[in-house]
Each structure stands twice: as C-alpha cells, then as structure tokens.
Protein backbone atom coordinates (compact mmCIF):
# COMPACT_ATOMS: atom_id res chain seq x y z
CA UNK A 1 -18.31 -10.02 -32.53
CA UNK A 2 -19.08 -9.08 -28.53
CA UNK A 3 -22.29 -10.81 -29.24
CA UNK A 4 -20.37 -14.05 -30.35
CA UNK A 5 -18.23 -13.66 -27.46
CA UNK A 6 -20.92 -13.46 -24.57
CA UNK A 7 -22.99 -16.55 -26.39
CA UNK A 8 -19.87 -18.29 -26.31
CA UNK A 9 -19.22 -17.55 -22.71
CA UNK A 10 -22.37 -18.40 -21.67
CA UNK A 11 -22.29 -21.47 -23.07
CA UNK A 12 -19.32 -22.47 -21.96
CA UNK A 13 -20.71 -21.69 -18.20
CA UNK A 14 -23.32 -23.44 -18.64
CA UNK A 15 -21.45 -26.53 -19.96
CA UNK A 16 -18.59 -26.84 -17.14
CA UNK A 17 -20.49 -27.92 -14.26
CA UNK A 18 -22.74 -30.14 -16.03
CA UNK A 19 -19.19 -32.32 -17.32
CA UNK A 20 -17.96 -31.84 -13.48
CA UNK A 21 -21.23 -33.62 -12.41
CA UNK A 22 -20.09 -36.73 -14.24
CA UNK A 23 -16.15 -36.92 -12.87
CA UNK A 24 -14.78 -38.01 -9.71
CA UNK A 25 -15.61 -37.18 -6.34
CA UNK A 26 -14.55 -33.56 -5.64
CA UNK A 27 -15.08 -32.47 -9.62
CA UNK A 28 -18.93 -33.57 -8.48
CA UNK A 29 -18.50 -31.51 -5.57
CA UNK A 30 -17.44 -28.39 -7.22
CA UNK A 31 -20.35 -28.76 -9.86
CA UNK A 32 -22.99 -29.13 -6.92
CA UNK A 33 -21.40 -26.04 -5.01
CA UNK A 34 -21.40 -23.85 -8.63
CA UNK A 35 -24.96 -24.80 -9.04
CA UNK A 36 -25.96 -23.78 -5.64
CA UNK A 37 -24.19 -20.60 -5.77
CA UNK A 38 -26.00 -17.34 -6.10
CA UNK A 39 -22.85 -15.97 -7.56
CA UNK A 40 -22.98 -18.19 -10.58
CA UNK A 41 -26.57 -17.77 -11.73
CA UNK A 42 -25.90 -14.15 -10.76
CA UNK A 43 -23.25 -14.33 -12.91
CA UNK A 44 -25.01 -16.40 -16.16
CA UNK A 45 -27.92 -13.90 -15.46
CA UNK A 46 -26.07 -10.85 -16.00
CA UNK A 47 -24.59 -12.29 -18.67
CA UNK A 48 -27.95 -12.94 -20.49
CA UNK A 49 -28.96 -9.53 -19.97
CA UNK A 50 -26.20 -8.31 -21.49
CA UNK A 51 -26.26 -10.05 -24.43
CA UNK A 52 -30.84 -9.22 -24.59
CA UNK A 53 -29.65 -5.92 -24.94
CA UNK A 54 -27.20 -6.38 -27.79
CA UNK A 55 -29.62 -8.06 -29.20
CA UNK A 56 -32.34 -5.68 -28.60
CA UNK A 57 -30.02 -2.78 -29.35
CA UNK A 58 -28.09 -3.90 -32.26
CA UNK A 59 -25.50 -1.37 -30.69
CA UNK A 60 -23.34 -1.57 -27.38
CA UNK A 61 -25.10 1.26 -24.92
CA UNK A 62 -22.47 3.40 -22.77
CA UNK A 63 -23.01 1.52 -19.80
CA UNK A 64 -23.33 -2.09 -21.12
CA UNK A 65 -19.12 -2.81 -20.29
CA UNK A 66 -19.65 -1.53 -17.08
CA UNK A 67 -22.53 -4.33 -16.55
CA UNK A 68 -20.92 -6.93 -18.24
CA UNK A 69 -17.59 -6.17 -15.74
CA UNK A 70 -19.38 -6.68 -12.99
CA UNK A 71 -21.10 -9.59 -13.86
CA UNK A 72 -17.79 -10.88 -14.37
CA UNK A 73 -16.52 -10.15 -11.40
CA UNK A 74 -19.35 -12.07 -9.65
CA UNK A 75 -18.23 -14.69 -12.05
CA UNK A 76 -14.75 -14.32 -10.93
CA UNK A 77 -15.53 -14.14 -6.92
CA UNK A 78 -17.82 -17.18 -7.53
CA UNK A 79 -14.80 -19.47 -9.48
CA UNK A 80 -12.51 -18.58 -6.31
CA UNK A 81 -15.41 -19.36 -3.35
CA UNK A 82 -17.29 -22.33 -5.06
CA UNK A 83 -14.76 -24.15 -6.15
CA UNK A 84 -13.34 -27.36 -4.15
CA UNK A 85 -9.73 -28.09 -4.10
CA UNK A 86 -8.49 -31.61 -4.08
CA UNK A 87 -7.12 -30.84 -0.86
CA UNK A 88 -10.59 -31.22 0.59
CA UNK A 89 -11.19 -34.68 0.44
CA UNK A 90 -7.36 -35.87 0.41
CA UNK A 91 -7.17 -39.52 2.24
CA UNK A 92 -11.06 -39.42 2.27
CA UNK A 93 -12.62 -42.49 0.30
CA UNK A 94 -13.20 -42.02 -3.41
C-alpha cells in the first residue's frame, strides 16, 4: 500500500507542472520555476529512492519514514518558494 502511495505521488508530481506549462500566463510561470527548482527534483529524487528501496526491500527499513519526511518537506518548502501567485503579474499583459 506505501508503495502505491509514493508511485502515485510521484506521478502526480511529475504530471502538475507539465499541465501548468499549457495554461495561462503565470500557471506557465509556476511550471518553469518548479522545473528549475532544485527543491523539486530534490524532492521527486528522494521520492524515487524511497520507493527503489521498497522495492528492493520488499519491507519498510527503520529509517525509510524519516527519508521520505524529509523529502517531503523539500517538497513542501519547494510548493511555498516556486510557486507564482497571480498577484505577480496583476495589470501586466496576458
């Protein structure tokens, strides 16, 4: 089931940006500034490591939660500094 979870995750990270790409103006923006963060790949990389273990391991090892909370944390800091409010380009030309 954790296994399902974190492929389901990932997924969904990967998918998000790549729809923003195709909106408007600043939903393009926030896609370009998630895929030039280093906290989001850091973030799909732990992620992946996380679930190569389970895979690996068939089991969940002591400190695998600890790894997989701080890769969501990076996740978490990364959604808060790489992503553009509408604020940003309010009056500007769409």
């Amino acid at each position: 089931m954790v296994a399902g979870l974190m492929v389901v995750g990932l997924v969904l990270n990967l998918v998000a940006p790549c729809v923003w790409m195709s909106g408007g103006t600043v939903m393009r923006m926030t896609g370009a500034a998630w895929f030039g963060s280093m906290l989001y790949w850091g973030h799909l990389a732990v992620m992946a490591a996380c679930l190569g273990v389970l895979a690996r391991t068939k089991t969940i090892p002591v400190w695998l939660p600890v790894l997989a909370l701080a890769g969501e944390l990076i996740g978490r800091a990364g959604f808060f500094a790489d992503t553009i409010h509408t604020a940003t380009n309010m009056g500007g030309l769409y």
